[in-house]
PDB file of N, CA and C in Angstrom:
ATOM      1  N   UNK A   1     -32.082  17.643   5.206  1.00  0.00           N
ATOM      2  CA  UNK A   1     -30.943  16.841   4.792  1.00  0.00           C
ATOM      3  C   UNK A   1     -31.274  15.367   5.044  1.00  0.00           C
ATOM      4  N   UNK A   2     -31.200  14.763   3.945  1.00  0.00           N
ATOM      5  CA  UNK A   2     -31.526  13.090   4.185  1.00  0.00           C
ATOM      6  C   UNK A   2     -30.319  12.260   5.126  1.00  0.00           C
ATOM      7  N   UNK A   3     -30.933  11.094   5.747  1.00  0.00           N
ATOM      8  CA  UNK A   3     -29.883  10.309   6.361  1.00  0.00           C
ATOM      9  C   UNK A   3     -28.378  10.191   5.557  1.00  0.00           C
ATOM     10  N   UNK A   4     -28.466   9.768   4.489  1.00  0.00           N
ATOM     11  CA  UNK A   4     -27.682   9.715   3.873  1.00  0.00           C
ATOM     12  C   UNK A   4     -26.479  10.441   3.695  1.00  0.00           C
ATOM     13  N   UNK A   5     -26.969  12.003   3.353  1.00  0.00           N
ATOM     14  CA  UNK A   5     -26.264  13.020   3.605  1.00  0.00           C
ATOM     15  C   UNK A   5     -25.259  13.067   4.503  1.00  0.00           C
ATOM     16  N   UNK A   6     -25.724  12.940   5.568  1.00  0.00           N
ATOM     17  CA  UNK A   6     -25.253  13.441   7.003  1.00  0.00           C
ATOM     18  C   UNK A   6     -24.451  12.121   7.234  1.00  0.00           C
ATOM     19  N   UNK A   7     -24.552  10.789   6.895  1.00  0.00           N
ATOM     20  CA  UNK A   7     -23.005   9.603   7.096  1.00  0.00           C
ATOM     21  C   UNK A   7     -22.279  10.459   6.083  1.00  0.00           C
ATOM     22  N   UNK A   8     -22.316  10.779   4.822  1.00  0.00           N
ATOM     23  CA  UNK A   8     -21.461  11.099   3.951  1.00  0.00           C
ATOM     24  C   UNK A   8     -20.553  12.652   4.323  1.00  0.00           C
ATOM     25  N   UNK A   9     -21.281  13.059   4.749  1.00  0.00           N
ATOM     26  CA  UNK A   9     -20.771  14.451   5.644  1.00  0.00           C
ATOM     27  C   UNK A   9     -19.865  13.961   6.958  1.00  0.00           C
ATOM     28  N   UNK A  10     -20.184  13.353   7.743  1.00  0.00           N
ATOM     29  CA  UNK A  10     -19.515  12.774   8.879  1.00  0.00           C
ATOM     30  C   UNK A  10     -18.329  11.753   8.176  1.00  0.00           C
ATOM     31  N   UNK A  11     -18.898  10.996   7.641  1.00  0.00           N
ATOM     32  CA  UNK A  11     -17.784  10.242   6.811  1.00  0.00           C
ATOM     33  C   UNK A  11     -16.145  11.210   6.297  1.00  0.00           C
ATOM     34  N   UNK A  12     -16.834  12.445   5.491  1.00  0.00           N
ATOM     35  CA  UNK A  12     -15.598  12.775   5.222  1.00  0.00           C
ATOM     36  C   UNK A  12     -14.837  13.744   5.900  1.00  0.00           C
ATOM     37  N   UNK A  13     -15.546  13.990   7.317  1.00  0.00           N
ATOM     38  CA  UNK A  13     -14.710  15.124   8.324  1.00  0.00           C
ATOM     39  C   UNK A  13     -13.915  13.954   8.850  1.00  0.00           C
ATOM     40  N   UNK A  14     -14.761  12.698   9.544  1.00  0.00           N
ATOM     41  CA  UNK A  14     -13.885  12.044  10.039  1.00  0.00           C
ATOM     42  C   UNK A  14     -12.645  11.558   9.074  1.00  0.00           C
ATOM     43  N   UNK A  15     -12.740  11.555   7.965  1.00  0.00           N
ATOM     44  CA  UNK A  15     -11.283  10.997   6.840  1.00  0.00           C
ATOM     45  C   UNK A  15     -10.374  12.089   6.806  1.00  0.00           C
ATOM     46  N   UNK A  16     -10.797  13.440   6.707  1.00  0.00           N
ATOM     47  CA  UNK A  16     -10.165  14.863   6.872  1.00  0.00           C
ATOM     48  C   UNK A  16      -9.170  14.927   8.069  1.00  0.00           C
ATOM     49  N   UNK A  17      -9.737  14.297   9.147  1.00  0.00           N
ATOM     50  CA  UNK A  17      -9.315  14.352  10.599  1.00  0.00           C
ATOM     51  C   UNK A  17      -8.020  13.312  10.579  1.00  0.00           C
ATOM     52  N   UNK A  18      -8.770  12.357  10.707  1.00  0.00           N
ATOM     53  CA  UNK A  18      -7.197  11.069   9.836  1.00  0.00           C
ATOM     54  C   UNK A  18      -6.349  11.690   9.338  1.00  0.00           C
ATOM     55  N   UNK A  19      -6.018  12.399   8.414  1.00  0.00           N
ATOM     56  CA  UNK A  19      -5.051  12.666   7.025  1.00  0.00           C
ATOM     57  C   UNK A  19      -4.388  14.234   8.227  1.00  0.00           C
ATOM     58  N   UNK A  20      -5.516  14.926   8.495  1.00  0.00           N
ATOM     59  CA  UNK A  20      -4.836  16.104   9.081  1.00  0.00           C
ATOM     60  C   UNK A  20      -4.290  16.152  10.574  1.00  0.00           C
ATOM     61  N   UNK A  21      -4.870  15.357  11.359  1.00  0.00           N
ATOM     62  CA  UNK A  21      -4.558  15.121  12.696  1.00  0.00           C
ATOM     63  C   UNK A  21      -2.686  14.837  12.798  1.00  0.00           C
ATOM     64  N   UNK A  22      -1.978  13.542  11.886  1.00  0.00           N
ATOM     65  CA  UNK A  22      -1.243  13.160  12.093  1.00  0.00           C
ATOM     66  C   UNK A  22       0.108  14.180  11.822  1.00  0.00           C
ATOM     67  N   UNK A  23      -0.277  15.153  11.049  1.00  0.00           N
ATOM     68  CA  UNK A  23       0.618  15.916  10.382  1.00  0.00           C
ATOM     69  C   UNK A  23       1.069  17.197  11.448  1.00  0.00           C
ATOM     70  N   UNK A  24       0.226  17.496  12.417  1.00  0.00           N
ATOM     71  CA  UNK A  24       0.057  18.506  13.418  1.00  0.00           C
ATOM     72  C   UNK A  24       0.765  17.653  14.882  1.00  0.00           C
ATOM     73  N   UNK A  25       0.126  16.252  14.657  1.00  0.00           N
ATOM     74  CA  UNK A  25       0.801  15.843  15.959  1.00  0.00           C
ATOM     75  C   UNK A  25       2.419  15.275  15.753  1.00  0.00           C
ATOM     76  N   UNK A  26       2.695  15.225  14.541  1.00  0.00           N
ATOM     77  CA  UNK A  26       3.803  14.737  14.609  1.00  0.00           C
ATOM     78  C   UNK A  26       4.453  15.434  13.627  1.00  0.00           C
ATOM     79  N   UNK A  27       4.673  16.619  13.909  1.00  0.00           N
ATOM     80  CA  UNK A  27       5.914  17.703  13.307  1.00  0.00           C
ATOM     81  C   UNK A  27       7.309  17.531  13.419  1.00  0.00           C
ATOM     82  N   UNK A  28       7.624  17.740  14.645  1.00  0.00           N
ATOM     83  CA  UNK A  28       9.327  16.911  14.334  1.00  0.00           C
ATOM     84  C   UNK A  28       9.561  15.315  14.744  1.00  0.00           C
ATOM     85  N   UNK A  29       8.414  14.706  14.127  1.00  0.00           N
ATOM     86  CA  UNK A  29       8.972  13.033  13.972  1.00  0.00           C
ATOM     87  C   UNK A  29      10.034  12.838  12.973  1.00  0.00           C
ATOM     88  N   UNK A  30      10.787  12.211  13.563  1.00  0.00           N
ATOM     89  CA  UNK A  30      11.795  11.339  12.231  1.00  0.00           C
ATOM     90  C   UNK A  30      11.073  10.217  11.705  1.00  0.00           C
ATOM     91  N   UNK A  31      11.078   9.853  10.420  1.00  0.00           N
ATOM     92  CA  UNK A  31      10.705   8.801   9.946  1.00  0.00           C
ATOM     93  C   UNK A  31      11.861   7.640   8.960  1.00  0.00           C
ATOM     94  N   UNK A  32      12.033   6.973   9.078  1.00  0.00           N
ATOM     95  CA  UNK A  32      13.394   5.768   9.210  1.00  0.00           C
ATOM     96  C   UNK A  32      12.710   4.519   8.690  1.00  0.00           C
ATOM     97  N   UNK A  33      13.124   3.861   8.176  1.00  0.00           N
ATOM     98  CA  UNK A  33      12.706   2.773   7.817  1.00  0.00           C
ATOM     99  C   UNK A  33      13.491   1.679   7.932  1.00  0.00           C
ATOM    100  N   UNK A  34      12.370   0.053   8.591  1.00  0.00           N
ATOM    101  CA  UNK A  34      12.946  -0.485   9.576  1.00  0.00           C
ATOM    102  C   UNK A  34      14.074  -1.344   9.518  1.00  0.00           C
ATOM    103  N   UNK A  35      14.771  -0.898   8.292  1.00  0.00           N
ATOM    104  CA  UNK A  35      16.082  -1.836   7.750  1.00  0.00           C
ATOM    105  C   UNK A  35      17.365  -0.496   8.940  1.00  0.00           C
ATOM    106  N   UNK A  36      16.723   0.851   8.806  1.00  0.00           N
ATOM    107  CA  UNK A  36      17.442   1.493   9.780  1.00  0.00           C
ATOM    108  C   UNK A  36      17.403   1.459  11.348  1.00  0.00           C
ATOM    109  N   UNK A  37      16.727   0.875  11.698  1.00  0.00           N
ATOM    110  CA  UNK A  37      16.199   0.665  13.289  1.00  0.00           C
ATOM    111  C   UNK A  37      16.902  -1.082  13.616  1.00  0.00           C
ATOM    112  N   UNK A  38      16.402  -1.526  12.535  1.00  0.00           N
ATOM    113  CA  UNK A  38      16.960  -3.170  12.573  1.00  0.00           C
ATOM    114  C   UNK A  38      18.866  -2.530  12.583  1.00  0.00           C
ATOM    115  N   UNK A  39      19.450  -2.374  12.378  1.00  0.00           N
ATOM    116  CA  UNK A  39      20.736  -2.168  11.946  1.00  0.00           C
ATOM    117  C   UNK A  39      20.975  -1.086  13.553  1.00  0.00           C
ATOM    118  N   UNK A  40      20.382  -0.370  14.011  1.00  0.00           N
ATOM    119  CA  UNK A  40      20.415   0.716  15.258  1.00  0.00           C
ATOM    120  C   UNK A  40      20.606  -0.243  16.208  1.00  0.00           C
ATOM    121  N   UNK A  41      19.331  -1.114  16.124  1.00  0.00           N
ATOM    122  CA  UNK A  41      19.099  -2.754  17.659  1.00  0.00           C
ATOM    123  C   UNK A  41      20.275  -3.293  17.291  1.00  0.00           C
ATOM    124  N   UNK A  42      20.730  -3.476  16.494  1.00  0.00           N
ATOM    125  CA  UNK A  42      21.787  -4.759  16.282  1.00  0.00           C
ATOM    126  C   UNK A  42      23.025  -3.954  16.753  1.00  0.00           C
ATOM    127  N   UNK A  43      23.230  -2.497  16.924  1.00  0.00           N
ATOM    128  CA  UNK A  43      24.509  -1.963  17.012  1.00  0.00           C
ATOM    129  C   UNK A  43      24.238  -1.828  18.416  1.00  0.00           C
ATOM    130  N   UNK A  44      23.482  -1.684  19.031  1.00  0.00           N
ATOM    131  CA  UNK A  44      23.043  -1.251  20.828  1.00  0.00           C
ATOM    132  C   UNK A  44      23.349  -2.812  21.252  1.00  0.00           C
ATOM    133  N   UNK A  45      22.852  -3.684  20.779  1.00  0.00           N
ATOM    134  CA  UNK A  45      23.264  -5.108  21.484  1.00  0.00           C
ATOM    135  C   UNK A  45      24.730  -5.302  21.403  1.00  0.00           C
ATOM    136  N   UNK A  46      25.023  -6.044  20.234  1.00  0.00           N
ATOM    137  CA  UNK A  46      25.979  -6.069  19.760  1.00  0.00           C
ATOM    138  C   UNK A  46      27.637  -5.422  19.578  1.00  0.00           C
ATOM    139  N   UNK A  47      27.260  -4.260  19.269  1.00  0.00           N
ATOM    140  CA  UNK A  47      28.483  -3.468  18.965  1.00  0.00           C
ATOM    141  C   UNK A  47      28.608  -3.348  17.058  1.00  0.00           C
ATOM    142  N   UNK A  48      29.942  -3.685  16.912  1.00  0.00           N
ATOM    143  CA  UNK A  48      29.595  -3.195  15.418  1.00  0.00           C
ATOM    144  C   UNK A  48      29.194  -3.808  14.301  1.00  0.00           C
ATOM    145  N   UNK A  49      28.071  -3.722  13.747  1.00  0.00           N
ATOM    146  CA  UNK A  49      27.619  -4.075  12.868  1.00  0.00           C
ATOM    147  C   UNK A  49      28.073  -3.868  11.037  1.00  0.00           C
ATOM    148  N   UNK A  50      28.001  -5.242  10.409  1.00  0.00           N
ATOM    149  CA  UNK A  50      28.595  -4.920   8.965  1.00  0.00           C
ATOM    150  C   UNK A  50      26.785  -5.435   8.379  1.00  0.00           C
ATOM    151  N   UNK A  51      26.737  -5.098   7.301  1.00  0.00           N
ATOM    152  CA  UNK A  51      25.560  -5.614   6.307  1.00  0.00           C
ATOM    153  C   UNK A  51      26.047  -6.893   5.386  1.00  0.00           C
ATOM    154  N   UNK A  52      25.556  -7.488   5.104  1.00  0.00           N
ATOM    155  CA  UNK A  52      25.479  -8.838   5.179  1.00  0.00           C
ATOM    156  C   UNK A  52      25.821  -8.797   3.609  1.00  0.00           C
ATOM    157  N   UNK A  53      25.042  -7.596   2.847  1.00  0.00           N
ATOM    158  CA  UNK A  53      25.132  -7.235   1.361  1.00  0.00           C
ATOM    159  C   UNK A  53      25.033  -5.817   0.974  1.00  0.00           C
ATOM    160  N   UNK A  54      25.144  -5.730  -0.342  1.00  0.00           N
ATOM    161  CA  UNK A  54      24.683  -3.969  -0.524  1.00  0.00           C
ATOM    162  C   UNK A  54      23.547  -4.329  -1.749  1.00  0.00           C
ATOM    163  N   UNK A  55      22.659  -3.518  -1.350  1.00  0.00           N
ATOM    164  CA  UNK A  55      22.021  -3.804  -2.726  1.00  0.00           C
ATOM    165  C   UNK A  55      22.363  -3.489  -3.869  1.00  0.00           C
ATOM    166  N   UNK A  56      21.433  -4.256  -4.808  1.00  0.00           N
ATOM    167  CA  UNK A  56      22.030  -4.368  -6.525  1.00  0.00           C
ATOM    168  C   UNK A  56      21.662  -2.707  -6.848  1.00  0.00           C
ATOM    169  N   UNK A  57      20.827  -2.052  -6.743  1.00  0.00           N
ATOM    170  CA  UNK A  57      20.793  -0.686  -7.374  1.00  0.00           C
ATOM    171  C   UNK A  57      22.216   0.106  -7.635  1.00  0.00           C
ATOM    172  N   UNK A  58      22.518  -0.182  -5.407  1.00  0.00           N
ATOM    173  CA  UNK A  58      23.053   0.573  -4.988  1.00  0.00           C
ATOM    174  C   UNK A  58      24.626   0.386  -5.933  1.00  0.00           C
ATOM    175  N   UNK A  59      24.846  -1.147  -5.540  1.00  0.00           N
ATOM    176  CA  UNK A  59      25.800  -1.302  -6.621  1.00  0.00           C
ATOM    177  C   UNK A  59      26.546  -0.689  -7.574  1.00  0.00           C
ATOM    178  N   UNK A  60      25.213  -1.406  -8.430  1.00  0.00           N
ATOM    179  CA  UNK A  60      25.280  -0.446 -10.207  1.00  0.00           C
ATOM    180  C   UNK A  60      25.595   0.461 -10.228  1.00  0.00           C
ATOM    181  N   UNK A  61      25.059   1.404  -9.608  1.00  0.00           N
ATOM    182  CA  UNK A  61      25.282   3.014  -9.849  1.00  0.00           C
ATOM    183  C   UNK A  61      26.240   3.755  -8.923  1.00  0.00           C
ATOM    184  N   UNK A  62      26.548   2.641  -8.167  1.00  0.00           N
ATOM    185  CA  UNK A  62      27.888   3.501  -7.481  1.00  0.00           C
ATOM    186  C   UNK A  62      27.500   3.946  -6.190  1.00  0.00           C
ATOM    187  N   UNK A  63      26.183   3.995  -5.539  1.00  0.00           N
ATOM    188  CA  UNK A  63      25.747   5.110  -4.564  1.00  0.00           C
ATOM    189  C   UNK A  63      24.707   5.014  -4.341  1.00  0.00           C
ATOM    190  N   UNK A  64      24.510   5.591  -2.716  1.00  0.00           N
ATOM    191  CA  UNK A  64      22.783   4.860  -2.592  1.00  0.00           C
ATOM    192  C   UNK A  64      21.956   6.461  -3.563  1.00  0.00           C
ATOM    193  N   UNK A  65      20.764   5.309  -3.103  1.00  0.00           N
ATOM    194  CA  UNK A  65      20.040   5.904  -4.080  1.00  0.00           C
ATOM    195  C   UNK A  65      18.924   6.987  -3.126  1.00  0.00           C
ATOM    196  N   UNK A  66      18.660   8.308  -4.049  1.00  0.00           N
ATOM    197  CA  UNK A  66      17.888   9.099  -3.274  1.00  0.00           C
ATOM    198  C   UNK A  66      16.825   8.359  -2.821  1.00  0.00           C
ATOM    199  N   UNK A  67      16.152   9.436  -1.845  1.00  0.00           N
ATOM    200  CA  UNK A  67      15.137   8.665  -1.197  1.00  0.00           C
ATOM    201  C   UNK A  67      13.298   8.507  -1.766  1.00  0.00           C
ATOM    202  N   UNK A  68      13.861  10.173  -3.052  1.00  0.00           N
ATOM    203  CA  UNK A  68      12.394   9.854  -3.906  1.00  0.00           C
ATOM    204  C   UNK A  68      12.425   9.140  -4.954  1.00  0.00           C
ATOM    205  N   UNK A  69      13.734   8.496  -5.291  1.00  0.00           N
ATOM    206  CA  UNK A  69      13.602   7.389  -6.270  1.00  0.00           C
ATOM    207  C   UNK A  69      13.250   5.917  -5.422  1.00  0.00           C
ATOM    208  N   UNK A  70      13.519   5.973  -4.367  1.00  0.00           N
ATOM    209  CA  UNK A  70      13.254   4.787  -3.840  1.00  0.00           C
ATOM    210  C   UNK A  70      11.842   5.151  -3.562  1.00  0.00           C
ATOM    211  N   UNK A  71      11.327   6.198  -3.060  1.00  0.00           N
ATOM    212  CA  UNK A  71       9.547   6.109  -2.536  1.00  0.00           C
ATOM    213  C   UNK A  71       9.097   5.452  -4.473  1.00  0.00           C
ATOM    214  N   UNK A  72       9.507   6.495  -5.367  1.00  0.00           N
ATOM    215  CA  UNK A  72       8.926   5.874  -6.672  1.00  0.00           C
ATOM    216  C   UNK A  72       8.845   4.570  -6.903  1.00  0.00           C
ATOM    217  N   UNK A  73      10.176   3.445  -6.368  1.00  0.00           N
ATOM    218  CA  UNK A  73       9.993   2.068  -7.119  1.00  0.00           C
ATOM    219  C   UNK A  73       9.039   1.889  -6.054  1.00  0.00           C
ATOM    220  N   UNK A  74       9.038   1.830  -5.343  1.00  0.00           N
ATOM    221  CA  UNK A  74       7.897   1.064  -4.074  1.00  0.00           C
ATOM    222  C   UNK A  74       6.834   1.742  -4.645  1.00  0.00           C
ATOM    223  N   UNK A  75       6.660   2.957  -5.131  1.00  0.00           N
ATOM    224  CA  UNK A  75       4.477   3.576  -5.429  1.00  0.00           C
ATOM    225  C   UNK A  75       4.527   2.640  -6.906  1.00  0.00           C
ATOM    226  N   UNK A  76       5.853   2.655  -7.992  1.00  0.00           N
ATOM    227  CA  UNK A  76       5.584   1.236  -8.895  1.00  0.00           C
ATOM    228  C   UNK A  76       5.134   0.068  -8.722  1.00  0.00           C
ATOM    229  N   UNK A  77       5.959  -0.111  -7.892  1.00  0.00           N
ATOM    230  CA  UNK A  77       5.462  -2.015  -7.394  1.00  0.00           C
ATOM    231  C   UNK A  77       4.013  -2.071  -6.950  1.00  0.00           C
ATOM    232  N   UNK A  78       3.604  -1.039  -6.254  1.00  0.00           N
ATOM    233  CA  UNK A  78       2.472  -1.144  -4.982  1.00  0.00           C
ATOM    234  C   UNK A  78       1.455  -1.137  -6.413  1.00  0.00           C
ATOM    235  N   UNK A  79       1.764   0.200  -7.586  1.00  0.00           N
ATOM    236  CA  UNK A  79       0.571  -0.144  -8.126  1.00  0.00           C
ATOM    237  C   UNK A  79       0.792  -0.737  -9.415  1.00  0.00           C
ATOM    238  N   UNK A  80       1.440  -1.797  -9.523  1.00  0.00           N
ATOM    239  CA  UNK A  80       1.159  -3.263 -10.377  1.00  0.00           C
ATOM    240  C   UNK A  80       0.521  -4.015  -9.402  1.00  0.00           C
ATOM    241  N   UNK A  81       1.371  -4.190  -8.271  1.00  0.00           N
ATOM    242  CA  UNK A  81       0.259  -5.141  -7.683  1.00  0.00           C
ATOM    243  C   UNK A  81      -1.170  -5.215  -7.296  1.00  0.00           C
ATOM    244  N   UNK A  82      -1.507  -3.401  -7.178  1.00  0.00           N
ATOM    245  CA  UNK A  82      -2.944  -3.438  -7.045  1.00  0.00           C
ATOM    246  C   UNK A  82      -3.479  -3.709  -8.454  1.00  0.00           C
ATOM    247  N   UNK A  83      -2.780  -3.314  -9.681  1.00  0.00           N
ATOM    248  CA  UNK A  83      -3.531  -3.635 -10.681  1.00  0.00           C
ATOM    249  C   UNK A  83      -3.942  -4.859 -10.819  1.00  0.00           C
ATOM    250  N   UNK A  84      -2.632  -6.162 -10.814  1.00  0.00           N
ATOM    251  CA  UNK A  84      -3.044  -7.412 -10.667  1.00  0.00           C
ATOM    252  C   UNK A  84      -4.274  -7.574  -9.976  1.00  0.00           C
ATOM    253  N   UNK A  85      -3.869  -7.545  -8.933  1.00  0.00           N
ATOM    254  CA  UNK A  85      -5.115  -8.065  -8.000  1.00  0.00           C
ATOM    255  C   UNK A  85      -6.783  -7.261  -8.413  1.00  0.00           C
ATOM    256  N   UNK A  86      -6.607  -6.060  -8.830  1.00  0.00           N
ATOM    257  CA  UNK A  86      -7.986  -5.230  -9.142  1.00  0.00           C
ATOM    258  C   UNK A  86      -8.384  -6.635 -10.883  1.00  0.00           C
ATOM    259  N   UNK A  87      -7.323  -6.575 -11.385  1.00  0.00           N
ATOM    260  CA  UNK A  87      -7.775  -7.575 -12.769  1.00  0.00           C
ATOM    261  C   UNK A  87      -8.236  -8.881 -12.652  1.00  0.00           C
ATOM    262  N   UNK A  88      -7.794  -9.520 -11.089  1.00  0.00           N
ATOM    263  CA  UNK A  88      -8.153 -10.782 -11.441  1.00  0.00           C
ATOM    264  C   UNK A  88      -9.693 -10.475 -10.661  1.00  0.00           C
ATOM    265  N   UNK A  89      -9.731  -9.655  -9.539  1.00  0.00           N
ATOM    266  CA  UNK A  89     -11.005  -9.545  -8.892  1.00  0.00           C
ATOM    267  C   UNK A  89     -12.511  -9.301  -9.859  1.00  0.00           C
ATOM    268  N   UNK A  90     -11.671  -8.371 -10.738  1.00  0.00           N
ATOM    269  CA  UNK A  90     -12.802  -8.232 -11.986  1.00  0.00           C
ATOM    270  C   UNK A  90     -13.064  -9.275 -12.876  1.00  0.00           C
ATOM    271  N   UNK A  91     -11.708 -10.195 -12.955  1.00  0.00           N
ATOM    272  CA  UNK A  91     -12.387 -11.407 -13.987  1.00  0.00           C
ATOM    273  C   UNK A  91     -12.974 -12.535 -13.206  1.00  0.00           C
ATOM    274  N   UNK A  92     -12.996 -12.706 -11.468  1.00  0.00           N
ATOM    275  CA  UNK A  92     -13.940 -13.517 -10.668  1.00  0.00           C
ATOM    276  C   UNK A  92     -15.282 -12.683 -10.743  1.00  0.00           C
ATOM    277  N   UNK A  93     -15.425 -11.917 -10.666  1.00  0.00           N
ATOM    278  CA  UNK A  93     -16.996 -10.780 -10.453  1.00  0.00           C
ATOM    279  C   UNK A  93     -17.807 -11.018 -12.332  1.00  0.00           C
ATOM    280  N   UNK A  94     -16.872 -10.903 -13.162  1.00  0.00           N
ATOM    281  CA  UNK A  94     -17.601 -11.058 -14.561  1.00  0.00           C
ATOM    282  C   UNK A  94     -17.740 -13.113 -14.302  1.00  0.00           C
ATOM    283  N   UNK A  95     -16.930 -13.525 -13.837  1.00  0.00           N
ATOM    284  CA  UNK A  95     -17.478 -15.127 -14.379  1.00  0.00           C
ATOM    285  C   UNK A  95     -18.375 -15.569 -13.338  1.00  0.00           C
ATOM    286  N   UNK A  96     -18.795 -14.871 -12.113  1.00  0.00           N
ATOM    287  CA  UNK A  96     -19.687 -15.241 -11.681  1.00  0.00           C
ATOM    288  C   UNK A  96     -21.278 -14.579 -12.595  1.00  0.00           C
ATOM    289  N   UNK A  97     -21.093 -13.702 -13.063  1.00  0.00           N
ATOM    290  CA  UNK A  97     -22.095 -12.954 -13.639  1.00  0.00           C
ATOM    291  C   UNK A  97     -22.593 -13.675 -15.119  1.00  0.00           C
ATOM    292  N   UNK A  98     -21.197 -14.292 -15.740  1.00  0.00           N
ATOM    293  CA  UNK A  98     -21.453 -15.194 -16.612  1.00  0.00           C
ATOM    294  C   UNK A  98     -22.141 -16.260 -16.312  1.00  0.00           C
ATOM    295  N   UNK A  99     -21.708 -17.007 -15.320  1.00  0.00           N
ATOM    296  CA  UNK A  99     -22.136 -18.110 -14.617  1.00  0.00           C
ATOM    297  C   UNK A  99     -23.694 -18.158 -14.763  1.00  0.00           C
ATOM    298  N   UNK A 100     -24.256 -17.262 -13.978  1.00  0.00           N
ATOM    299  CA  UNK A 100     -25.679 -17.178 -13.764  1.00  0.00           C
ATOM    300  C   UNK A 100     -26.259 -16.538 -14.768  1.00  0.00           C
ATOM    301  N   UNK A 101     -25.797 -15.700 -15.445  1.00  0.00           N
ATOM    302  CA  UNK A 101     -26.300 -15.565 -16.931  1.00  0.00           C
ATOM    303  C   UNK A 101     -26.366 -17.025 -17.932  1.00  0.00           C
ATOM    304  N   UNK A 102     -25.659 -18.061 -17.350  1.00  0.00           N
ATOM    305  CA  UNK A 102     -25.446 -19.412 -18.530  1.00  0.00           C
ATOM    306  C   UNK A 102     -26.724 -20.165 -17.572  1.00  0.00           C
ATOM    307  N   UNK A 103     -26.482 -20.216 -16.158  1.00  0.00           N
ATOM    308  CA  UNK A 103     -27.834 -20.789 -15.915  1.00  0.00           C
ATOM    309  C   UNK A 103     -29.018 -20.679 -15.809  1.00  0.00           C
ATOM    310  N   UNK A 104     -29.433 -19.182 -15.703  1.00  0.00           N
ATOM    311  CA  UNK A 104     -30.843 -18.729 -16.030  1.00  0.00           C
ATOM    312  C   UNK A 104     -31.159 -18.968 -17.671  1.00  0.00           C
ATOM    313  N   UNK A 105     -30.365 -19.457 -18.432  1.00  0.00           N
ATOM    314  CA  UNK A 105     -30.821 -19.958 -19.665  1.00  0.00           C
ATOM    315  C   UNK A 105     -30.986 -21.168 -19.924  1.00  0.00           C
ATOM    316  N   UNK A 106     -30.113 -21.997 -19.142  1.00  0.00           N
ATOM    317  CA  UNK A 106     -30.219 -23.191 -19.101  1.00  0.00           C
ATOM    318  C   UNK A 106     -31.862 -23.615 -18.348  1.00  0.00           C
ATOM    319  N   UNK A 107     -31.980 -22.988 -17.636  1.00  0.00           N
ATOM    320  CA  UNK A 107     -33.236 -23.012 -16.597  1.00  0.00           C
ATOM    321  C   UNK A 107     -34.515 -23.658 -16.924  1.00  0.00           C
ATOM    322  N   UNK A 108     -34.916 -25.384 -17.106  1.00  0.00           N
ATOM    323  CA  UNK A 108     -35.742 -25.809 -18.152  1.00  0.00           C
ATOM    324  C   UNK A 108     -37.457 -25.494 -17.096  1.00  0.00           C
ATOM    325  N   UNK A 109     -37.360 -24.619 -16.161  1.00  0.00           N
ATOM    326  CA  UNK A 109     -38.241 -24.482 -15.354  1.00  0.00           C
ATOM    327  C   UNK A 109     -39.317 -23.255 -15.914  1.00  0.00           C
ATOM    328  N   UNK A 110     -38.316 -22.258 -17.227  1.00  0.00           N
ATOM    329  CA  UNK A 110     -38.617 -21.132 -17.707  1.00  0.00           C
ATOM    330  C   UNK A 110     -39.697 -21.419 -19.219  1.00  0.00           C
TER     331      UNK A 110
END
């Protein structure tokens, strides 16, 4: 088995371990998000807490909104923005490639 092999083998037990470890150690975690914890601190200090607004979704439609329509707009947003950013990274990587493709022609040394 070449060197190679064997990072790529280790590589993906250790990524396996990541992804599976957390799911075993944390079986009955609650998971909350921190607009709910922010609003928990403010009621333990404080006493009673009002929200400042309701959101526009929630609004519109009368009612909050489930919680896999909300994971959906956030995996939307997350991947426009990686697209952006993957499009402009690709049009810096092609104009550097242009770049030095325009000056190895220019090159009066050739």
């Amino acid at each position: 088995m070449s060197k190679n092999t064997k990072t790529v083998i280790i590589l993906l037990a250790v990524a396996v371990l990541i992804a599976a470890v957390p799911l075993f150690a944390l079986r009955n975690a609650e998971f909350g998000g921190s607009d709910d914890a922010g609003s928990v601190m403010v009621e333990e200090i404080q006493g009673e807490y009002t929200p400042w607004f309701t959101p526009v979704l929630e609004t519109a439609l009368g009612g909050e909104l489930p919680g896999e329509v909300e994971s959906l707009i956030f995996c939307v947003q997350t991947g426009i923005g990686v697209g952006v950013i993957a499009f402009f990274m690709g049009r810096f990587v092609e104009r550097k490639k242009w770049m030095k493709a325009m000056e190895d022609t220019d090159d009066p040394h050739r």
